[in-house]
PDB file of N, CA and C in Angstrom:
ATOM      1  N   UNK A   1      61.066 -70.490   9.613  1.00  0.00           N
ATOM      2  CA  UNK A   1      60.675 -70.629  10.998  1.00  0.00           C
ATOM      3  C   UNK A   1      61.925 -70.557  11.858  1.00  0.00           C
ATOM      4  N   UNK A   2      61.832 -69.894  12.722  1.00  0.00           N
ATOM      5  CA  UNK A   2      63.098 -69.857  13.550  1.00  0.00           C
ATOM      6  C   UNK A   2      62.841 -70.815  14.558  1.00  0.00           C
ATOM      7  N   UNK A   3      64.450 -70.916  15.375  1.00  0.00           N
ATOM      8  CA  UNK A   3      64.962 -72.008  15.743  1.00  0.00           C
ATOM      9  C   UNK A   3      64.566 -71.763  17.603  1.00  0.00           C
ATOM     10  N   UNK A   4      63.440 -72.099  17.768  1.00  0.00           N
ATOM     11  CA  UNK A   4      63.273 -71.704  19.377  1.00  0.00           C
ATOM     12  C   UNK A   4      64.051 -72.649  20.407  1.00  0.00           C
ATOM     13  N   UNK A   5      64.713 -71.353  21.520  1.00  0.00           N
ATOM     14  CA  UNK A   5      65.227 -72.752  22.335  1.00  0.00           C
ATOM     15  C   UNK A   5      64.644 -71.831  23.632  1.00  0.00           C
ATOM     16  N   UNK A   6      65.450 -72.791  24.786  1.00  0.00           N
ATOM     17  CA  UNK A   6      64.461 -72.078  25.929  1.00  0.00           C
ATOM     18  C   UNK A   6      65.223 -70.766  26.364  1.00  0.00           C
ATOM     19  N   UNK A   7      66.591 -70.338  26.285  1.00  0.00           N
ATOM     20  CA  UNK A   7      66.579 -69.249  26.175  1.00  0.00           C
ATOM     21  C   UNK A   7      66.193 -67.924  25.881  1.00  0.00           C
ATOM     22  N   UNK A   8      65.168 -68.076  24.569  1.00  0.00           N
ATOM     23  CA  UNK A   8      64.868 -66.732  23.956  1.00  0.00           C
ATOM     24  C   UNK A   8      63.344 -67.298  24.680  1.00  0.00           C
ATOM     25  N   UNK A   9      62.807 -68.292  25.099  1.00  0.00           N
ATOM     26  CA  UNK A   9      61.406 -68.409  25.735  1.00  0.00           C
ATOM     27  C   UNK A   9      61.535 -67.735  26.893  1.00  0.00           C
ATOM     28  N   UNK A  10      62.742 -67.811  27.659  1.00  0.00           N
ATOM     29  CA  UNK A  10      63.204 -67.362  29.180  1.00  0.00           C
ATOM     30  C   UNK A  10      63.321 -65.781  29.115  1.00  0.00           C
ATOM     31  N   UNK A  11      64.193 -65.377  27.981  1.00  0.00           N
ATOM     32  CA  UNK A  11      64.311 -63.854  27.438  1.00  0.00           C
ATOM     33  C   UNK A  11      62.811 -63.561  27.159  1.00  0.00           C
ATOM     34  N   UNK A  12      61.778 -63.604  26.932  1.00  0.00           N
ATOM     35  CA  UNK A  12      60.351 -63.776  26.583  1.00  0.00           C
ATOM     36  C   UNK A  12      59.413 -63.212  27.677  1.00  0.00           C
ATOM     37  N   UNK A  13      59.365 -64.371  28.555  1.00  0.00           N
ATOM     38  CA  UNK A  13      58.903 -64.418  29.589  1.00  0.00           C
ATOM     39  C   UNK A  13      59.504 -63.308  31.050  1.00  0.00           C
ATOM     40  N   UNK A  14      60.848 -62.984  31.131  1.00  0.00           N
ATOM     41  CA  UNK A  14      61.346 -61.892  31.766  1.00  0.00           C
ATOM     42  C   UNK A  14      60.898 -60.776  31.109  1.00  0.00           C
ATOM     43  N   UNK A  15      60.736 -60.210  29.812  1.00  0.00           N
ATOM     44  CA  UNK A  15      60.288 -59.217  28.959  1.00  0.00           C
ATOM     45  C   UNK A  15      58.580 -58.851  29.945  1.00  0.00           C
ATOM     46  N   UNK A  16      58.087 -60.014  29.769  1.00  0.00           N
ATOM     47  CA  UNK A  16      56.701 -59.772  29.912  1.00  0.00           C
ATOM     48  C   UNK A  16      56.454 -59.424  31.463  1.00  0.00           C
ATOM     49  N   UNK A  17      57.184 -60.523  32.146  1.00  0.00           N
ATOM     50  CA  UNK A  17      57.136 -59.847  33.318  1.00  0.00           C
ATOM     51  C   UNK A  17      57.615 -58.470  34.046  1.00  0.00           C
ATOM     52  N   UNK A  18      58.783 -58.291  33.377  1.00  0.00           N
ATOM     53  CA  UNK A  18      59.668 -57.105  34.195  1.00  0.00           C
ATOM     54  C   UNK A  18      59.288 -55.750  33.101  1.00  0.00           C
ATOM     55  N   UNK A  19      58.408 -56.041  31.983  1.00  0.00           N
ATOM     56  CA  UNK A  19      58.064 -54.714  31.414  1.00  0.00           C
ATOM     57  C   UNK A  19      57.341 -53.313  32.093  1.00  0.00           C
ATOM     58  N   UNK A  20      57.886 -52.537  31.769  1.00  0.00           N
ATOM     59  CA  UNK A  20      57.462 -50.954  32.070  1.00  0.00           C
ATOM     60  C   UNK A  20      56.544 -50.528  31.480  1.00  0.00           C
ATOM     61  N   UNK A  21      56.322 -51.051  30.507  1.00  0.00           N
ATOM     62  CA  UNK A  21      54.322 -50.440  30.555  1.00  0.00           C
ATOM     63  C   UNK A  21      53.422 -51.280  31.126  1.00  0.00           C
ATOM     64  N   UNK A  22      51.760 -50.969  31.142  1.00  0.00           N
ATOM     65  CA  UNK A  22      51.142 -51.502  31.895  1.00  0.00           C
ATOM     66  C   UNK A  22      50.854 -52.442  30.989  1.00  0.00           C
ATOM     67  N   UNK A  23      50.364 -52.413  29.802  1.00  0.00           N
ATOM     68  CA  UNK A  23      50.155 -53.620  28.724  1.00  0.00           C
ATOM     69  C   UNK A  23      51.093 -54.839  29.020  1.00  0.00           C
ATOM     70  N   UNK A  24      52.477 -54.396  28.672  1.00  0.00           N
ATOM     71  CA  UNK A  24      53.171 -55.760  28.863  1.00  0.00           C
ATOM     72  C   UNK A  24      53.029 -56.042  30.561  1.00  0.00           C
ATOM     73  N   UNK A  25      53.093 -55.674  31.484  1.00  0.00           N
ATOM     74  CA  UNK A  25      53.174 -55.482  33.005  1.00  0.00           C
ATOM     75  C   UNK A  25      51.698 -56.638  33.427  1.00  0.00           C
ATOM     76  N   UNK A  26      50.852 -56.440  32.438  1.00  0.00           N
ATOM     77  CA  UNK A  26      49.399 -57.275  32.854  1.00  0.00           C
ATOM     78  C   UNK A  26      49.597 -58.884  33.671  1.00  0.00           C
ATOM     79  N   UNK A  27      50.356 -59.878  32.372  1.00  0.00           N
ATOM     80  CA  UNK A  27      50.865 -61.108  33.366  1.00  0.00           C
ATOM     81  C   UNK A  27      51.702 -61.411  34.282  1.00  0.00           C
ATOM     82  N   UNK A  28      52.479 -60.375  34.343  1.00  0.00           N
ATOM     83  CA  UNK A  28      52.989 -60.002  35.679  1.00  0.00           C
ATOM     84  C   UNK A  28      52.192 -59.806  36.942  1.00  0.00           C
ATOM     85  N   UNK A  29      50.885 -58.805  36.561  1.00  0.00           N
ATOM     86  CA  UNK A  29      50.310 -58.311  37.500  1.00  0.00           C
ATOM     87  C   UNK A  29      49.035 -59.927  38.070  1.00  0.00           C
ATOM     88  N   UNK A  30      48.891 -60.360  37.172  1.00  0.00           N
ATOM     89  CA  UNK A  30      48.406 -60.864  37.719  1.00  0.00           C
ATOM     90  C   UNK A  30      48.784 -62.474  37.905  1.00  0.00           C
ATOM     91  N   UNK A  31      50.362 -62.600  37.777  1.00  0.00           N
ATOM     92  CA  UNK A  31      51.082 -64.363  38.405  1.00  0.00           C
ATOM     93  C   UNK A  31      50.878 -63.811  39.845  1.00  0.00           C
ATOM     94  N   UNK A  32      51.327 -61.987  39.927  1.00  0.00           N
ATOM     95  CA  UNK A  32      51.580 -61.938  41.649  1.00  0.00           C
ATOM     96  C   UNK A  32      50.080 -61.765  42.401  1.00  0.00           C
ATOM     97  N   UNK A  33      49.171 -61.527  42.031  1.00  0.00           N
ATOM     98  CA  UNK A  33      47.803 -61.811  42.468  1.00  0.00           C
ATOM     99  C   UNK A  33      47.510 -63.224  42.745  1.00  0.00           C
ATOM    100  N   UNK A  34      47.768 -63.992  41.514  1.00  0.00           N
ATOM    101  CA  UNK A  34      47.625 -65.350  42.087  1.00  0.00           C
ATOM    102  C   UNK A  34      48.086 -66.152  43.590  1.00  0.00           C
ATOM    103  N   UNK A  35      49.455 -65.627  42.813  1.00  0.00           N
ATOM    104  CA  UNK A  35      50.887 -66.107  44.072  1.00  0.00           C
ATOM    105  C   UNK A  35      50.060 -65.622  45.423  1.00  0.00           C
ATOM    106  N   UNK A  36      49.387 -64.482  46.056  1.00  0.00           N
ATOM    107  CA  UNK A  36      49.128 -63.908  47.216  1.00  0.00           C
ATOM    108  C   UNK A  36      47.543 -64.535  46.857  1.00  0.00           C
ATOM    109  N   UNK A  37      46.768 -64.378  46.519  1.00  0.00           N
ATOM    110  CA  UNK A  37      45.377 -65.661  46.350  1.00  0.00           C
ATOM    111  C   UNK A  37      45.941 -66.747  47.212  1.00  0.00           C
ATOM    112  N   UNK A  38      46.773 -67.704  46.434  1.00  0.00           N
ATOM    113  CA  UNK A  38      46.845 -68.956  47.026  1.00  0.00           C
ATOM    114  C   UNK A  38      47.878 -68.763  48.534  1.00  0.00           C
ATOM    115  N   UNK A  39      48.283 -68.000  48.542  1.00  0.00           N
ATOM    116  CA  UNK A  39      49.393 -68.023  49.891  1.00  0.00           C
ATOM    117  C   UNK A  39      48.052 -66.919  50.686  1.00  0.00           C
ATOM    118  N   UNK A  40      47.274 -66.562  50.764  1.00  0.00           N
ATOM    119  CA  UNK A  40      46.237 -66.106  51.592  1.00  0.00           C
ATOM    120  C   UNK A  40      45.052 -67.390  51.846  1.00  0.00           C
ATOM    121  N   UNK A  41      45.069 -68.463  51.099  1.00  0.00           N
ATOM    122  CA  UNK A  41      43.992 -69.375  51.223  1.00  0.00           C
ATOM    123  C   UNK A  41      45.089 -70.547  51.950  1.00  0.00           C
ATOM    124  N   UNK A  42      46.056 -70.820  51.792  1.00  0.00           N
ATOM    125  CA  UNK A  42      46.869 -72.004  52.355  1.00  0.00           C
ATOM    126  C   UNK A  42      47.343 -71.091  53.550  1.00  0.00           C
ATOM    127  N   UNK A  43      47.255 -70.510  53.733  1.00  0.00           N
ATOM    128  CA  UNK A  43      47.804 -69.447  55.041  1.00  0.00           C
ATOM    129  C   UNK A  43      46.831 -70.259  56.671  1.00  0.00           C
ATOM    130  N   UNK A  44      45.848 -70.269  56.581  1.00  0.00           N
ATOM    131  CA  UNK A  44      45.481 -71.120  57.856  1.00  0.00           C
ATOM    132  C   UNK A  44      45.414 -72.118  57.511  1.00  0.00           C
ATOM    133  N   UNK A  45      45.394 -73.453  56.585  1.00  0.00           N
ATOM    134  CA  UNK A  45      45.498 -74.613  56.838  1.00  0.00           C
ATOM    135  C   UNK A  45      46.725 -74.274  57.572  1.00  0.00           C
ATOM    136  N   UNK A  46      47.597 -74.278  56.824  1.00  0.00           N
ATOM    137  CA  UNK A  46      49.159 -74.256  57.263  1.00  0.00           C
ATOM    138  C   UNK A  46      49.289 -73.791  59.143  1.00  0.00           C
ATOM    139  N   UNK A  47      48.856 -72.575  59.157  1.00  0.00           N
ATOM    140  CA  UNK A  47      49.030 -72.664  60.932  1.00  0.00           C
ATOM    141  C   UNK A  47      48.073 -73.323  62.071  1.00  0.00           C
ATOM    142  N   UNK A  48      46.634 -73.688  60.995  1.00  0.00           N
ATOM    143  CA  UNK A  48      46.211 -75.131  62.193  1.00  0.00           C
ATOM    144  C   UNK A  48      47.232 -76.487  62.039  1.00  0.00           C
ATOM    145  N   UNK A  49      47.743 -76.958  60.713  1.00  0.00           N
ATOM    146  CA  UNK A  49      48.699 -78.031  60.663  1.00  0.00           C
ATOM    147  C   UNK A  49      49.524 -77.780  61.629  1.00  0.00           C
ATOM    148  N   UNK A  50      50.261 -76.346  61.724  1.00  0.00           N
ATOM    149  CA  UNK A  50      51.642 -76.829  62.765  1.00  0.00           C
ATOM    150  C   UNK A  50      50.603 -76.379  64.307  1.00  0.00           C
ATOM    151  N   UNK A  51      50.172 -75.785  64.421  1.00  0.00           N
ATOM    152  CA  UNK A  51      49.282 -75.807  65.893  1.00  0.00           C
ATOM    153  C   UNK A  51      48.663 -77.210  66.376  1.00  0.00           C
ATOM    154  N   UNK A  52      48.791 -77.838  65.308  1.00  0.00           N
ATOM    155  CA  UNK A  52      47.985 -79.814  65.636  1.00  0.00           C
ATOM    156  C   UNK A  52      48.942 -80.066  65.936  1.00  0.00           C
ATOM    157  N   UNK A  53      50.367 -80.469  65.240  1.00  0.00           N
ATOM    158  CA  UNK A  53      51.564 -80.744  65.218  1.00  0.00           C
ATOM    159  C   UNK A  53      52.015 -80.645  66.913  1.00  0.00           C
ATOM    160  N   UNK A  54      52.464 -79.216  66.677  1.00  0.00           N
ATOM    161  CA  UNK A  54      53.056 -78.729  68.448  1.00  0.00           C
ATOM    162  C   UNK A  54      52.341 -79.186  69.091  1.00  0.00           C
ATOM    163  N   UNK A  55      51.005 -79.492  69.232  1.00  0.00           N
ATOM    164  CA  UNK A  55      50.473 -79.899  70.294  1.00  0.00           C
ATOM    165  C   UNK A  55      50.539 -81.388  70.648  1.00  0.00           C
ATOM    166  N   UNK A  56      50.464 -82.203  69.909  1.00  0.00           N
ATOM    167  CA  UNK A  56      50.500 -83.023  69.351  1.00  0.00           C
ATOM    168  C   UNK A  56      52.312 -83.653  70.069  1.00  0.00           C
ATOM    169  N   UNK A  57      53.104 -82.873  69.814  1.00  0.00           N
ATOM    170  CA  UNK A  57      54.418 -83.071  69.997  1.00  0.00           C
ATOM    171  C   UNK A  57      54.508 -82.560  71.386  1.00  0.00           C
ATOM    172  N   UNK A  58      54.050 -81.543  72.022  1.00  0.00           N
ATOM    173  CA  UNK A  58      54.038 -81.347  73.514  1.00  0.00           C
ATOM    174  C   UNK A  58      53.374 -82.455  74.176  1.00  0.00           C
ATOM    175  N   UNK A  59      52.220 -82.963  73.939  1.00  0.00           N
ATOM    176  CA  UNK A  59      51.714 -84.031  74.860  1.00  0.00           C
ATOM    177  C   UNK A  59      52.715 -84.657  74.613  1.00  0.00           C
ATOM    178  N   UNK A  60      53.208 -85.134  73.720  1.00  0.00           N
ATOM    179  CA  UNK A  60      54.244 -87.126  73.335  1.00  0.00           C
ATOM    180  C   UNK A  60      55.626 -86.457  74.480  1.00  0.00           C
ATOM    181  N   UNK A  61      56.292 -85.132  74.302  1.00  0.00           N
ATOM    182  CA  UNK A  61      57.036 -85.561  75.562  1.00  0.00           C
ATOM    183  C   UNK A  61      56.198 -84.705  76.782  1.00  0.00           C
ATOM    184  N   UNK A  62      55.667 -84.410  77.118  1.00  0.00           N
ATOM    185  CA  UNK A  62      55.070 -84.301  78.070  1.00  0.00           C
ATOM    186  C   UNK A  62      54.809 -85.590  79.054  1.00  0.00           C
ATOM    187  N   UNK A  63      54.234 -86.242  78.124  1.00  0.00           N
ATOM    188  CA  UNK A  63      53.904 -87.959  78.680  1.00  0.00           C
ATOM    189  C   UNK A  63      55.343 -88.649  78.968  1.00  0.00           C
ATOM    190  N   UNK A  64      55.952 -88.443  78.102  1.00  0.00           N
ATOM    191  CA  UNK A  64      57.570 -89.476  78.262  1.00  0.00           C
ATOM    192  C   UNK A  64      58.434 -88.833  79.242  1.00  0.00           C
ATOM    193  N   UNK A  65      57.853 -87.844  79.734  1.00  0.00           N
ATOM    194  CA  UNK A  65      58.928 -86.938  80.625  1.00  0.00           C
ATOM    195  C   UNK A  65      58.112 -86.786  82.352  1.00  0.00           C
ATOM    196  N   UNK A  66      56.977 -86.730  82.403  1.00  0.00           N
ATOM    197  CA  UNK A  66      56.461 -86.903  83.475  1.00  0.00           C
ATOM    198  C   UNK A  66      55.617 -88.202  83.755  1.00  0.00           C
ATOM    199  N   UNK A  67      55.667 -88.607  85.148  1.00  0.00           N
ATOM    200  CA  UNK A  67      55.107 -89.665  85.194  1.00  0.00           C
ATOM    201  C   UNK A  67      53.551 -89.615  85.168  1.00  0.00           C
ATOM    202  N   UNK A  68      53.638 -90.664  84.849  1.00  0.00           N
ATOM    203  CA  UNK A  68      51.729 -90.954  84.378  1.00  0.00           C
ATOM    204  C   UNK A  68      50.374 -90.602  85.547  1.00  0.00           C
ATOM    205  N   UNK A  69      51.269 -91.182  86.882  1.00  0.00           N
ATOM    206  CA  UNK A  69      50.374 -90.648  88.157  1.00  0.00           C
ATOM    207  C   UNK A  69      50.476 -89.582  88.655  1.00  0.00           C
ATOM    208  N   UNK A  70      51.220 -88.474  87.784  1.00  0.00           N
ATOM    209  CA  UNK A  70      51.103 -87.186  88.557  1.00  0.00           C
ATOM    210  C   UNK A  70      49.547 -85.973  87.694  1.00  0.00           C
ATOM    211  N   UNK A  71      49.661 -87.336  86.438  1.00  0.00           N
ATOM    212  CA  UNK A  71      47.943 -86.937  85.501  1.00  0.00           C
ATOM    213  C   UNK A  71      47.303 -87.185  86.099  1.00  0.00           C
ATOM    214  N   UNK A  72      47.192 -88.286  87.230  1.00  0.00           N
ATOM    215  CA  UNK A  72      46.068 -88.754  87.844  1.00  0.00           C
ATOM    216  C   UNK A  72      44.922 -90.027  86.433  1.00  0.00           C
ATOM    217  N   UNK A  73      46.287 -90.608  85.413  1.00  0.00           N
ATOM    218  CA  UNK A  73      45.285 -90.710  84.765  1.00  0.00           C
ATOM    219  C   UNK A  73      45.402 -92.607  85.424  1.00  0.00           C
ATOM    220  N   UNK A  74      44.162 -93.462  85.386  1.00  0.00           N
ATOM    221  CA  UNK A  74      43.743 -94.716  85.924  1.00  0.00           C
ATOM    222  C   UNK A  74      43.151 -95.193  85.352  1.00  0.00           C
ATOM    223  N   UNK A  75      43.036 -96.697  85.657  1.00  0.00           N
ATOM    224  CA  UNK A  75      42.162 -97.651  85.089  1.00  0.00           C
ATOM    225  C   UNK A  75      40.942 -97.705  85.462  1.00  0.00           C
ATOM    226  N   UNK A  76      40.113 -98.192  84.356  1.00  0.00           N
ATOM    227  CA  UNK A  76      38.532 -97.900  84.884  1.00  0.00           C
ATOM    228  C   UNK A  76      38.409 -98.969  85.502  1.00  0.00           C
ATOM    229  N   UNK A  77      39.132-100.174  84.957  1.00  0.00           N
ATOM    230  CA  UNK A  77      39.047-101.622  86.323  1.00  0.00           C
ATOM    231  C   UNK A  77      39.452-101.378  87.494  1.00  0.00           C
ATOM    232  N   UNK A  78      38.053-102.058  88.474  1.00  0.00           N
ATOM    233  CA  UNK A  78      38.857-101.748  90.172  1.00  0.00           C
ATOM    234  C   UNK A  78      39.808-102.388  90.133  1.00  0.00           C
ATOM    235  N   UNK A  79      39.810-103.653  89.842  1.00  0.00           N
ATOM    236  CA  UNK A  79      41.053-104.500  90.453  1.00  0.00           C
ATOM    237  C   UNK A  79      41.750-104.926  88.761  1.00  0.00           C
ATOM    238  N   UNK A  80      42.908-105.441  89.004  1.00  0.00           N
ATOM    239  CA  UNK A  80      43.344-105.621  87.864  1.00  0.00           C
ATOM    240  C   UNK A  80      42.981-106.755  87.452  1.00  0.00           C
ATOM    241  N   UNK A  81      42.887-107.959  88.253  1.00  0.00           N
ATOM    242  CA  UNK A  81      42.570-109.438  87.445  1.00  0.00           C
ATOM    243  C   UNK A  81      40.788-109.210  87.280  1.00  0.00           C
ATOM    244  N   UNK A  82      40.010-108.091  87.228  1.00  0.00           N
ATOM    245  CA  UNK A  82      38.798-108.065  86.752  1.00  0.00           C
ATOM    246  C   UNK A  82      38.463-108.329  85.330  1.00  0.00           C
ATOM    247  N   UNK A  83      39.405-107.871  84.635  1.00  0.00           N
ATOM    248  CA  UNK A  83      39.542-107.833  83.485  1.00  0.00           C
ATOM    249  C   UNK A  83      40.272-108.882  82.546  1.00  0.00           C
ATOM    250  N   UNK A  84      40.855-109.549  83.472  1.00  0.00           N
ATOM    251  CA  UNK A  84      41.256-111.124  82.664  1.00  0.00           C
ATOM    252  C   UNK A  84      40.423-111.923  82.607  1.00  0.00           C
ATOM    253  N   UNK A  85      40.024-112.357  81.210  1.00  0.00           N
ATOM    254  CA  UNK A  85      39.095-112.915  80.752  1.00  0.00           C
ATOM    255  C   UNK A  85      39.931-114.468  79.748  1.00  0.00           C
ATOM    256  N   UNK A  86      39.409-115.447  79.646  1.00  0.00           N
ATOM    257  CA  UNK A  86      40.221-116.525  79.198  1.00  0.00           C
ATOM    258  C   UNK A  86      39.844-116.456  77.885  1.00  0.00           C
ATOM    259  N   UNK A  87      40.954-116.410  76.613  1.00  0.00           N
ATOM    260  CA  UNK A  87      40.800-115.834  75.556  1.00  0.00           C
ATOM    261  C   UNK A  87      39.915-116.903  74.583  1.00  0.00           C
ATOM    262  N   UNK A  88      40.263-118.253  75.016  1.00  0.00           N
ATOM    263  CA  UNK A  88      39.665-119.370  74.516  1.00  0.00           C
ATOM    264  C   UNK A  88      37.912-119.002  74.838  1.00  0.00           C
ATOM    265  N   UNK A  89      37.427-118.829  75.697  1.00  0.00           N
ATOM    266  CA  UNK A  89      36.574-118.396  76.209  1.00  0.00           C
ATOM    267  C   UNK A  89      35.495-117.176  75.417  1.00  0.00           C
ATOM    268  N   UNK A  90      36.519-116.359  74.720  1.00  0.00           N
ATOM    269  CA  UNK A  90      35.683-115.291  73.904  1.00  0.00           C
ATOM    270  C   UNK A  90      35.817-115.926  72.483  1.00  0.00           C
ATOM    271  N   UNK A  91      36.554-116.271  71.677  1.00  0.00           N
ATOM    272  CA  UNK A  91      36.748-116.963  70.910  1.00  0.00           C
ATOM    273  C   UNK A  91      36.128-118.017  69.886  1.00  0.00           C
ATOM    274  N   UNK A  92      35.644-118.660  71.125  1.00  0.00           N
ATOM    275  CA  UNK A  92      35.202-119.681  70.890  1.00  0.00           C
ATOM    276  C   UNK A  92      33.505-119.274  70.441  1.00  0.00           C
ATOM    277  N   UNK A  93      33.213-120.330  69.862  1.00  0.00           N
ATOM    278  CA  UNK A  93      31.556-120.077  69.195  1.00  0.00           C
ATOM    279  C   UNK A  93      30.274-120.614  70.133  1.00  0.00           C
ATOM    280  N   UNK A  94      30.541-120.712  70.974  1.00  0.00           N
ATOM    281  CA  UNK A  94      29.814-121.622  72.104  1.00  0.00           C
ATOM    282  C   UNK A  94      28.998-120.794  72.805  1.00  0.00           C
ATOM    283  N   UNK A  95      27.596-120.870  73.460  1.00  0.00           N
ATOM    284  CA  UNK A  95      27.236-119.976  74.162  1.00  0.00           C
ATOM    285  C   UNK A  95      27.826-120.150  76.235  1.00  0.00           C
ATOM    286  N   UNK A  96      28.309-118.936  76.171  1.00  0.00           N
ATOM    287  CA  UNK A  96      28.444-119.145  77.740  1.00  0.00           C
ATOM    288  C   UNK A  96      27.611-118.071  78.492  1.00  0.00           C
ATOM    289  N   UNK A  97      26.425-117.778  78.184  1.00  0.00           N
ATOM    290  CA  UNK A  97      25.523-116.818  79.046  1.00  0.00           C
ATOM    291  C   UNK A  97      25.685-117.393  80.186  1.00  0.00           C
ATOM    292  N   UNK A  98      26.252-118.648  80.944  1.00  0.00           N
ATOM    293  CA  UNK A  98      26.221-119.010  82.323  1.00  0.00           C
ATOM    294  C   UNK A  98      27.538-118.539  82.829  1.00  0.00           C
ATOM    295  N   UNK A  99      28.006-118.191  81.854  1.00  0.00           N
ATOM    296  CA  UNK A  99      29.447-117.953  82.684  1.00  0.00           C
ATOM    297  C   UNK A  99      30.185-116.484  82.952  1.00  0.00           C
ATOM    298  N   UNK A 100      28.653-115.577  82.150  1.00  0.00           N
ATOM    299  CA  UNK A 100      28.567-114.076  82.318  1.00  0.00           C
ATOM    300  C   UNK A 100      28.575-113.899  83.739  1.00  0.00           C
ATOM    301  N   UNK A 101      27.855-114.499  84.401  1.00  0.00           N
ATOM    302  CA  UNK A 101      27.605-113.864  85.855  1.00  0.00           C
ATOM    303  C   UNK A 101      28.370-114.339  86.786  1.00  0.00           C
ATOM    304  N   UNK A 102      29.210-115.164  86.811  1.00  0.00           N
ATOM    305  CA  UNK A 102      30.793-115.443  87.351  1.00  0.00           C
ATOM    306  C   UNK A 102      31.802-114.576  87.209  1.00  0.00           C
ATOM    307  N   UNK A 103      31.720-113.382  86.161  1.00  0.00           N
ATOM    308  CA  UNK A 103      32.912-112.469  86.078  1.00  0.00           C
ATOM    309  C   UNK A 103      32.439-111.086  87.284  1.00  0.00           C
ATOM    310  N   UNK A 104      33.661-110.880  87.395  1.00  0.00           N
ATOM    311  CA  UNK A 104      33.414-109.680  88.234  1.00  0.00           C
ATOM    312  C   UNK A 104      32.469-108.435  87.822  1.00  0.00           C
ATOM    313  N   UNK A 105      33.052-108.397  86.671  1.00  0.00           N
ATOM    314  CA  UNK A 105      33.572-106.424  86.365  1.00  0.00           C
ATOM    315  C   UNK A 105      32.360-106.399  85.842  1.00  0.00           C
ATOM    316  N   UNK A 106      31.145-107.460  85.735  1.00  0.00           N
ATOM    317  CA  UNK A 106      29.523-107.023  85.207  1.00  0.00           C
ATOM    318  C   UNK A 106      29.026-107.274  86.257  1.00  0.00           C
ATOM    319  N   UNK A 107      29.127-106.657  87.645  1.00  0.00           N
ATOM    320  CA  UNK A 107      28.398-106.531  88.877  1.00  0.00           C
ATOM    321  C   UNK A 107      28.257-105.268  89.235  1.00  0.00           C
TER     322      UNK A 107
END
């Protein structure tokens, strides 16, 4: 039995691939079918990933670079203390249905 090392596997495998007839030429012909299979099927994930990405990365400085009121973007509260609510208050296990209709922002 001879003494295999990965050299003569490497000498082997270049044989099969880089051969000049079509017989040996076959697993050649078809690693590079594969290779273009899978790089034709990962081909649009790949450019919606970076199209999410860029966009994704244009809003973040977009936002850090212009100010927020030139979006026009606002709070849905009219006033700001509408929305302060006493935290003990939600928290707690108690019923306060009387104390629903004392807050503003449910009128």
């Amino acid at each position: 039995m001879e003494d295999l090392k990965c050299t003569k596997f490497y000498e082997q495998m270049r044989h099969i691939l880089n051969g000049k007839n079509s017989t040996d030429n076959l697993l050649g012909k078809l690693l590079m079918i594969v290779r273009q299979y899978k790089y034709r099927c990962r081909m649009p994930f790949g450019l919606y990933v970076t199209a999410f990405w860029t966009a994704v990365l244009g809003y973040l400085v977009y936002s850090m670079t212009v100010n927020l009121d030139v979006m026009h973007i606002r709070s849905r509260w009219r006033s700001s203390s509408s929305h302060l609510l006493p935290v003990q208050r939600l928290l707690s296990h108690g019923n306060f249905q009387g104390d629903m209709e004392q807050l503003v922002y449910f009128e």
